[in-house]
PDB file of N, CA and C in Angstrom:
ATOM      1  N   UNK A   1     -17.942  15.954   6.526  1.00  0.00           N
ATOM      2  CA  UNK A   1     -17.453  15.715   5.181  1.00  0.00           C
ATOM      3  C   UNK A   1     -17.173  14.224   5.019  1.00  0.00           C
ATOM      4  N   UNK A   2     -17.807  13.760   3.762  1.00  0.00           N
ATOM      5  CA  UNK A   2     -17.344  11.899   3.476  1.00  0.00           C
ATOM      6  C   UNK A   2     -16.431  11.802   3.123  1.00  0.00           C
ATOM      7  N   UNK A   3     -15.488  10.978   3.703  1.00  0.00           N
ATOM      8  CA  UNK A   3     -14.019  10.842   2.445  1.00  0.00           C
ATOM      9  C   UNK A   3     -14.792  10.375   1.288  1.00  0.00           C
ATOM     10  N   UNK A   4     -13.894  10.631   0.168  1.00  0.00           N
ATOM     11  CA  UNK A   4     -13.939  10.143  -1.007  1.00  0.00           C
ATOM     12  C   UNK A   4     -14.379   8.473  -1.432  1.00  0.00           C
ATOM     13  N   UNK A   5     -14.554   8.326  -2.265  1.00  0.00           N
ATOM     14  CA  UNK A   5     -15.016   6.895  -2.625  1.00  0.00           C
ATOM     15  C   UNK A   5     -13.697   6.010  -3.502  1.00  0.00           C
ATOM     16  N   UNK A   6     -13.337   6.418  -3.884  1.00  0.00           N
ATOM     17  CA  UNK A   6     -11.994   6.096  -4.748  1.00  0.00           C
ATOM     18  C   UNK A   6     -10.902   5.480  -3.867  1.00  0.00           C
ATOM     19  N   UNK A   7     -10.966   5.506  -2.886  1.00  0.00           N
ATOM     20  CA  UNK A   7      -9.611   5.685  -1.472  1.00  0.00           C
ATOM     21  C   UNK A   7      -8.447   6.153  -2.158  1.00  0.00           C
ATOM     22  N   UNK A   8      -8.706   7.200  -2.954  1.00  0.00           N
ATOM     23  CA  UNK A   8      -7.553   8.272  -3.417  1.00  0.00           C
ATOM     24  C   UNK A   8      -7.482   9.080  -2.626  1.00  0.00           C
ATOM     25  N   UNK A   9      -6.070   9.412  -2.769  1.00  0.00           N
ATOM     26  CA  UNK A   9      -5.792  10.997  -1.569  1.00  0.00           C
ATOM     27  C   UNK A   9      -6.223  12.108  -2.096  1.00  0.00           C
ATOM     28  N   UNK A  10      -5.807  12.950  -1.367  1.00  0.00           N
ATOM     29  CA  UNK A  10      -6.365  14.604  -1.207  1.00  0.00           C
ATOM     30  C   UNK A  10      -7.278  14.736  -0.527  1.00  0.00           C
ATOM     31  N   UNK A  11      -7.651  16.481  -0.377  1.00  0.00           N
ATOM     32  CA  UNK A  11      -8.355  16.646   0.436  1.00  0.00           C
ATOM     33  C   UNK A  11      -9.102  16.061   1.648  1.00  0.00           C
ATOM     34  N   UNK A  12     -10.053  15.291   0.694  1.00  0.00           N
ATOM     35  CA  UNK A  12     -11.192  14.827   0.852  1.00  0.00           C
ATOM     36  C   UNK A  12     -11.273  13.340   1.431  1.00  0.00           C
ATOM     37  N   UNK A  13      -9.879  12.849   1.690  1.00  0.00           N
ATOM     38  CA  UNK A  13      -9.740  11.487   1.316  1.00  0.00           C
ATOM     39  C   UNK A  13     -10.119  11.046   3.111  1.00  0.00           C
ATOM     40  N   UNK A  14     -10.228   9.662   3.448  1.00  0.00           N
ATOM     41  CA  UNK A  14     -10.130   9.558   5.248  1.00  0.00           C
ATOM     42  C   UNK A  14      -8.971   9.674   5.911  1.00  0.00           C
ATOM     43  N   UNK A  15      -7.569   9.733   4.901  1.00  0.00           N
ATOM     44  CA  UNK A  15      -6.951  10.172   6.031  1.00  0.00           C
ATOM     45  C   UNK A  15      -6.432  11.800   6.548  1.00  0.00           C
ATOM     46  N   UNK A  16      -7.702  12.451   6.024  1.00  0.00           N
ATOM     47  CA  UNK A  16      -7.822  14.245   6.115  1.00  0.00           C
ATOM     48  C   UNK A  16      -8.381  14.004   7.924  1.00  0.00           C
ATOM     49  N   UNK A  17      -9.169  13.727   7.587  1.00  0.00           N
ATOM     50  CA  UNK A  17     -10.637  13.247   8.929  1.00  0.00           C
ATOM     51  C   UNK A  17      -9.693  13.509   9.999  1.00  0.00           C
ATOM     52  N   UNK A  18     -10.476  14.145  11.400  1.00  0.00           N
ATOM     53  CA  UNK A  18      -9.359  14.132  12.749  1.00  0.00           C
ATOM     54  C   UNK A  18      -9.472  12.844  13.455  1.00  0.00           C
ATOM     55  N   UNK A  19      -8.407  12.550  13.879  1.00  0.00           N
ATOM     56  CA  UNK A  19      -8.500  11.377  14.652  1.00  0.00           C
ATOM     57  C   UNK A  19      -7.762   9.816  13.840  1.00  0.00           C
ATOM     58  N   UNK A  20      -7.852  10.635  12.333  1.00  0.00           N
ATOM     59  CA  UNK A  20      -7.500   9.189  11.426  1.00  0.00           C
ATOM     60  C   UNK A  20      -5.994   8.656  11.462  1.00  0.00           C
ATOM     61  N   UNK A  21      -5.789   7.904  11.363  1.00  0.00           N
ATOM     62  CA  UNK A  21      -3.808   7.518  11.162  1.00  0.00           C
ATOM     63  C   UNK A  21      -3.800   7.689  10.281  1.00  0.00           C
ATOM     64  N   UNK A  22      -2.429   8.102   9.933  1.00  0.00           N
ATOM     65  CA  UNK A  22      -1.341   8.588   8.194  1.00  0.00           C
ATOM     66  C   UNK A  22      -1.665   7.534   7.306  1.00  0.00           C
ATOM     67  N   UNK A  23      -1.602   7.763   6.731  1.00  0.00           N
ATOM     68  CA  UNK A  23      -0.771   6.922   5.226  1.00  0.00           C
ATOM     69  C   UNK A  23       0.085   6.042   5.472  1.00  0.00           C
ATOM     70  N   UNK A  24       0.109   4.818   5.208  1.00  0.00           N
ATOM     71  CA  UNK A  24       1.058   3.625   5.108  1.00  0.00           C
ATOM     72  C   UNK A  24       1.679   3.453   4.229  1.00  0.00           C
ATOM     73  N   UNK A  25       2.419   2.063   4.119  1.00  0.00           N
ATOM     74  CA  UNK A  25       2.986   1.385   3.219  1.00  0.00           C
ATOM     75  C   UNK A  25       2.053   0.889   2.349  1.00  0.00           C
ATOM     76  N   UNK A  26       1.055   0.586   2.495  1.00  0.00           N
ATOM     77  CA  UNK A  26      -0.006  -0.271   1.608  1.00  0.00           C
ATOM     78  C   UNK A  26      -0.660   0.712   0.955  1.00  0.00           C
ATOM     79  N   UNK A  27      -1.109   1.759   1.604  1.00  0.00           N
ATOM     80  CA  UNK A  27      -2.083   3.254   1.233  1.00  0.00           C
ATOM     81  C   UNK A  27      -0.920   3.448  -0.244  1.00  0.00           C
ATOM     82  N   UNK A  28       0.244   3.816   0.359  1.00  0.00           N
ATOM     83  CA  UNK A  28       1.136   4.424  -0.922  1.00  0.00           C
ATOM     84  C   UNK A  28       1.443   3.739  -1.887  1.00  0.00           C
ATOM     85  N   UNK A  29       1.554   2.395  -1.295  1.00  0.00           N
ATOM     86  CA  UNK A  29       1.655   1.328  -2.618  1.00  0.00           C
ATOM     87  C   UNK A  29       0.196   0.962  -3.861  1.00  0.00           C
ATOM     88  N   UNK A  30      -1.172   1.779  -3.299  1.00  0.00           N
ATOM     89  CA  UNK A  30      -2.280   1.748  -3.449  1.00  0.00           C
ATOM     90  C   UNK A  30      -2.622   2.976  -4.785  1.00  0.00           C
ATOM     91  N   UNK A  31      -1.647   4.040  -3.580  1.00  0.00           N
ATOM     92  CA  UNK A  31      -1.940   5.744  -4.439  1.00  0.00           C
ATOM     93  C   UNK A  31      -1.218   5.019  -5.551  1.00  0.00           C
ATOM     94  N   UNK A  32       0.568   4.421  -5.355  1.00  0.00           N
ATOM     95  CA  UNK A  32       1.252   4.482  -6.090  1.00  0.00           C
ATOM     96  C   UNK A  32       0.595   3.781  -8.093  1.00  0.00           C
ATOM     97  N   UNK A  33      -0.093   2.656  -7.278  1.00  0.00           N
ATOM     98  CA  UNK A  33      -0.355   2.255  -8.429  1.00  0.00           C
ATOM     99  C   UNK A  33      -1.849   2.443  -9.474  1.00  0.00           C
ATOM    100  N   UNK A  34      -2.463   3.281  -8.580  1.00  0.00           N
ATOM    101  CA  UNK A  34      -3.828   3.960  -9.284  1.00  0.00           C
ATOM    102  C   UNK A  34      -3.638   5.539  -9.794  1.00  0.00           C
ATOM    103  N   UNK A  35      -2.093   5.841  -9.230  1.00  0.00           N
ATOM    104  CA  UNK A  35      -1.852   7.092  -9.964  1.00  0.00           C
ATOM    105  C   UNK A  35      -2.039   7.940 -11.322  1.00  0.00           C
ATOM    106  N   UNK A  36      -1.644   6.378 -12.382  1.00  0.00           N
ATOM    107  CA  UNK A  36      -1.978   7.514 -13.540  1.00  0.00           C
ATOM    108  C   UNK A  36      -4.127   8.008 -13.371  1.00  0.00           C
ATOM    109  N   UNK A  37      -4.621   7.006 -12.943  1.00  0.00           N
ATOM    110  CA  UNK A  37      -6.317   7.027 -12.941  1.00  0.00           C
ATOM    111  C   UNK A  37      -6.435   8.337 -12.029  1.00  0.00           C
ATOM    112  N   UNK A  38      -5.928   8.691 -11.130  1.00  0.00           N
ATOM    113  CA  UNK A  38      -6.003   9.499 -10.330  1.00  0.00           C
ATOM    114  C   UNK A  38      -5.746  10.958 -10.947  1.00  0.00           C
ATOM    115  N   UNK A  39      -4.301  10.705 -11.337  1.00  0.00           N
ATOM    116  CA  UNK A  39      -4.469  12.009 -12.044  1.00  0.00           C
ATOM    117  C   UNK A  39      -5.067  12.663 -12.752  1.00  0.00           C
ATOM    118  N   UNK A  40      -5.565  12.079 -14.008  1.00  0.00           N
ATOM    119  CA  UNK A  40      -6.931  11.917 -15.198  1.00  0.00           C
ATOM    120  C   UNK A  40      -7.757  12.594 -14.522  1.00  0.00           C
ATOM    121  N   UNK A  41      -8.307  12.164 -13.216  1.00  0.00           N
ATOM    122  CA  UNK A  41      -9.485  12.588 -12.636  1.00  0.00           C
ATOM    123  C   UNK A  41      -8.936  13.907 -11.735  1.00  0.00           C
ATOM    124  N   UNK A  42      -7.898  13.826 -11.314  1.00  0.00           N
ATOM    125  CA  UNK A  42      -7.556  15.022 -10.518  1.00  0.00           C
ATOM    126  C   UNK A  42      -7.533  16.533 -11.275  1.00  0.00           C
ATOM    127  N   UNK A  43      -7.633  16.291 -12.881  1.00  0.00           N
ATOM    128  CA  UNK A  43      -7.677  17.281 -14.034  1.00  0.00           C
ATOM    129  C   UNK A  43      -9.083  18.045 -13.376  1.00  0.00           C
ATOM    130  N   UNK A  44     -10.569  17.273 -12.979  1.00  0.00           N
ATOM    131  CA  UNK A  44     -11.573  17.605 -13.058  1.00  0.00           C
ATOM    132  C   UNK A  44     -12.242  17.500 -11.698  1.00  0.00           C
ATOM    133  N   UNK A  45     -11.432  16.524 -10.720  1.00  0.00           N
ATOM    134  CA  UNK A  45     -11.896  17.081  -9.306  1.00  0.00           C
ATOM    135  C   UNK A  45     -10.452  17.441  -8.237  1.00  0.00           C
ATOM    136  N   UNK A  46     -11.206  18.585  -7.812  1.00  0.00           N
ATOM    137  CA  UNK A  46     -10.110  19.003  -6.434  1.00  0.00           C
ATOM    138  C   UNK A  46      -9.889  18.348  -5.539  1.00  0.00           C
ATOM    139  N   UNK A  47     -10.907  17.578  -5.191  1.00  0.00           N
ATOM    140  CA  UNK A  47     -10.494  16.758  -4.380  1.00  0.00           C
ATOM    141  C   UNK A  47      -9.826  15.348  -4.432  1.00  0.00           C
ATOM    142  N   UNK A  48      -9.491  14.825  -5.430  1.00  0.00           N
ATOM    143  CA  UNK A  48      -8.489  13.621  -5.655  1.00  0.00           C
ATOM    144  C   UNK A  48      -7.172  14.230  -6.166  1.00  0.00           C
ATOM    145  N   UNK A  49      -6.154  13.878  -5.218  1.00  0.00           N
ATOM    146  CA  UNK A  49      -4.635  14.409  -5.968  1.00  0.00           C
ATOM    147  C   UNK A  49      -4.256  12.922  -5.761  1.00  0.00           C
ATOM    148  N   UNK A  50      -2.819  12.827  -6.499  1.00  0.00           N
ATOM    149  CA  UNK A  50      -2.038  11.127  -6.251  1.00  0.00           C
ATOM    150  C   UNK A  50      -1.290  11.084  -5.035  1.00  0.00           C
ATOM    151  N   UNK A  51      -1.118  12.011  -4.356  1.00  0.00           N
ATOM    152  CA  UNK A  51      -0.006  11.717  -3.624  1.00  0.00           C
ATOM    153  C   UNK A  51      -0.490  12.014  -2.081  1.00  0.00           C
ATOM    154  N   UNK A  52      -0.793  11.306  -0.926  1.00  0.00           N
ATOM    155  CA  UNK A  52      -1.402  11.552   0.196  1.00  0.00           C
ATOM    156  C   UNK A  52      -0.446  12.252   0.975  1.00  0.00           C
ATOM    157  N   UNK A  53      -0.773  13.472   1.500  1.00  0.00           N
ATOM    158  CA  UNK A  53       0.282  14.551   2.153  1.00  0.00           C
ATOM    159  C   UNK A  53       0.126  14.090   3.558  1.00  0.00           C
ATOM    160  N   UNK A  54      -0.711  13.339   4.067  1.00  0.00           N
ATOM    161  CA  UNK A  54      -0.919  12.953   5.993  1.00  0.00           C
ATOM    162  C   UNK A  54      -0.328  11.464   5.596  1.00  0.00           C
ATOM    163  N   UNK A  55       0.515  11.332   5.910  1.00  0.00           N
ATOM    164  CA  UNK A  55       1.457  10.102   5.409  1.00  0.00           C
ATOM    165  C   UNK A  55       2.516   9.245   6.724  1.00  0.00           C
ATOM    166  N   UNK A  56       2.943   8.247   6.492  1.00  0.00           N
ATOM    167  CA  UNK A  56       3.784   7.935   7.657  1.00  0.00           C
ATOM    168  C   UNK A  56       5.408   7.816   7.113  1.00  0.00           C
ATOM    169  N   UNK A  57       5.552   9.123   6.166  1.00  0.00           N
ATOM    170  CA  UNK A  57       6.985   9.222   5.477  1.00  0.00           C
ATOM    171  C   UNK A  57       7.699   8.219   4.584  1.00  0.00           C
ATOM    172  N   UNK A  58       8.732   7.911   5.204  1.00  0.00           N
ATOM    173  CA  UNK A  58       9.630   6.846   4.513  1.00  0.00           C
ATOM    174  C   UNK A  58       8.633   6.087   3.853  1.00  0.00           C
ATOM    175  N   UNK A  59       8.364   5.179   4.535  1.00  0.00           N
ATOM    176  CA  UNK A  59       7.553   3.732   4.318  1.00  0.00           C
ATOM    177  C   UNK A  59       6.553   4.266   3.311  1.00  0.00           C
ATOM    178  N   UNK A  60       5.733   4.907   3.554  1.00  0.00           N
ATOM    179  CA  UNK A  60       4.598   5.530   2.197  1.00  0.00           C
ATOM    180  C   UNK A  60       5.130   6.228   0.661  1.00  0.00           C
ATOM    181  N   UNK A  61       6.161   6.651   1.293  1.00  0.00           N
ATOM    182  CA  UNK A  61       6.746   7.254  -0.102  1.00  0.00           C
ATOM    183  C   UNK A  61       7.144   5.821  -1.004  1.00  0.00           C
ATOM    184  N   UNK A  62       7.806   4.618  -0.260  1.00  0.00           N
ATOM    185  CA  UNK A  62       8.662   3.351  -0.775  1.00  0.00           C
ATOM    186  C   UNK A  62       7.249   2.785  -1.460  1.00  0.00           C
ATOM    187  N   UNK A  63       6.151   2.566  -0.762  1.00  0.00           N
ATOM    188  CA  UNK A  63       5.056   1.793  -1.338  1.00  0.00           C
ATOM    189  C   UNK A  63       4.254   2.958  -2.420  1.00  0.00           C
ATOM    190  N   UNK A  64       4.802   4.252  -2.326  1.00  0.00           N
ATOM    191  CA  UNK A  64       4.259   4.558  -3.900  1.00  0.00           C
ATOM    192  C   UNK A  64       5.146   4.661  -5.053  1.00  0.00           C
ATOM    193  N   UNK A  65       6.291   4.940  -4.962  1.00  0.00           N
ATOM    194  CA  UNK A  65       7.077   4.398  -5.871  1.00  0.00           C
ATOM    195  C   UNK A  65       7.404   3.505  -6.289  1.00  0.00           C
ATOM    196  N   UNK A  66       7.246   2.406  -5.563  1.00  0.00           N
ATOM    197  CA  UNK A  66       7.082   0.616  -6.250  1.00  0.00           C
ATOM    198  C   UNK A  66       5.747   0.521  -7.074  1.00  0.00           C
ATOM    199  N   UNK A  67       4.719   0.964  -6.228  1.00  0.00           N
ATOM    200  CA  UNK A  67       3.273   0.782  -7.087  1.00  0.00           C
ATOM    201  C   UNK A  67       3.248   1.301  -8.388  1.00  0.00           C
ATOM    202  N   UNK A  68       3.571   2.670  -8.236  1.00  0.00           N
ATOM    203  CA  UNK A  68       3.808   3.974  -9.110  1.00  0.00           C
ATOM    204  C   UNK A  68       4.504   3.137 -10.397  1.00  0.00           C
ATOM    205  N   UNK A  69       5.692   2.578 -10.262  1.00  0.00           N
ATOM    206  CA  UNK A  69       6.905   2.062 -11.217  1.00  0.00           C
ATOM    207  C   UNK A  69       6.286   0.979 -11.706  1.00  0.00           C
ATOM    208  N   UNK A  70       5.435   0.072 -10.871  1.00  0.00           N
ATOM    209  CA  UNK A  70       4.647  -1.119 -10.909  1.00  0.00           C
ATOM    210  C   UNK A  70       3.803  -1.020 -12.294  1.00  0.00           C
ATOM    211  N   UNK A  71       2.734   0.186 -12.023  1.00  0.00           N
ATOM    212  CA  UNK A  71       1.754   0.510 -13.065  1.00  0.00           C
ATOM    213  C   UNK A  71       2.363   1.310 -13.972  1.00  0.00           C
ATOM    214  N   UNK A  72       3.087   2.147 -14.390  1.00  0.00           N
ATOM    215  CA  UNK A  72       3.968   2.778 -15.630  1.00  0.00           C
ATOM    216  C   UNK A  72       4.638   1.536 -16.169  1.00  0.00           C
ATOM    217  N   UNK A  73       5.520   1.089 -15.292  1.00  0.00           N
ATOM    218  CA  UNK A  73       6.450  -0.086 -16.547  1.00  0.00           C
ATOM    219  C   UNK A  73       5.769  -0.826 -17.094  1.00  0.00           C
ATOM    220  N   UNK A  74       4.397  -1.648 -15.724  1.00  0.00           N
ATOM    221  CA  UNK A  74       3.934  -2.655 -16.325  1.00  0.00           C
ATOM    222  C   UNK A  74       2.737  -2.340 -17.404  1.00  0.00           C
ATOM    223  N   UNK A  75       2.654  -1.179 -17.736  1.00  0.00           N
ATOM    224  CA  UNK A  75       1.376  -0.476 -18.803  1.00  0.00           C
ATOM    225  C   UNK A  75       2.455  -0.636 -20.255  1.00  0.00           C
ATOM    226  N   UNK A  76       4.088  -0.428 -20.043  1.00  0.00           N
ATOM    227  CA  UNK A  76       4.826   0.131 -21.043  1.00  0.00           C
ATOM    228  C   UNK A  76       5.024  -1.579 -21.862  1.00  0.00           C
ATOM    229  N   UNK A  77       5.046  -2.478 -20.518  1.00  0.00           N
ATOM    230  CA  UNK A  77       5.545  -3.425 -20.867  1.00  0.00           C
ATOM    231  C   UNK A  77       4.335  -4.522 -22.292  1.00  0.00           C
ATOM    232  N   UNK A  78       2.912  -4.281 -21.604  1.00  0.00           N
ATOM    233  CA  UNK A  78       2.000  -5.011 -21.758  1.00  0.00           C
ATOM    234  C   UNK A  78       1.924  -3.980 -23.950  1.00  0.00           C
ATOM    235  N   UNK A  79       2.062  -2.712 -23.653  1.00  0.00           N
ATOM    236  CA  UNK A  79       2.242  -2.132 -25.036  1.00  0.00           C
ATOM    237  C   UNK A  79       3.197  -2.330 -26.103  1.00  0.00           C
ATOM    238  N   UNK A  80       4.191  -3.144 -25.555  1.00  0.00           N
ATOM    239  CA  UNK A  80       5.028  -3.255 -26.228  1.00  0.00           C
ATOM    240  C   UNK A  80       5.199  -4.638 -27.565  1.00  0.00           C
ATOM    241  N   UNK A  81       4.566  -5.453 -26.542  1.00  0.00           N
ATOM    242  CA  UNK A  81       3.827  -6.414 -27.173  1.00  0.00           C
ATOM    243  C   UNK A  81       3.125  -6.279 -28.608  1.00  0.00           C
TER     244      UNK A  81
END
């Protein structure tokens, strides 16, 4: 199976693959901030979700909620204009 092309999580993604390391700080700060795109698409494929479940905890969750907050505020901010 290819991981995905997107380097979005789920399924399909490389860090499913055996042998691969978790999810980082950078990976989550990555999901975090391509999330809303991810989701959009996660409507129509199974295999992209936002949130990478083979993860290295703490640290991955911190870099998607900065990213995550990153791309929502800074989408709210640039509209406001």
């Amino acid at each position: 199976m290819m991981p995905n092309q997107l380097l979005a999580a789920g399924p399909n993604s490389k860090y499913q693959t055996s042998g691969s390391s978790p999810a980082g700080f950078l990976d989550g700060l990555w999901h975090g901030i391509i999330c809303p795109i991810t989701l959009i698409i996660s409507f129509f494929s199974p295999n992209v979700r936002i949130y990478e479940t083979h993860n290295t905890g703490v640290l991955y969750d911190l870099g998607f909620v900065i990213g995550a907050s990153g791309s929502l505020v800074g989408s709210r901010i640039q509209a406001g204009n």
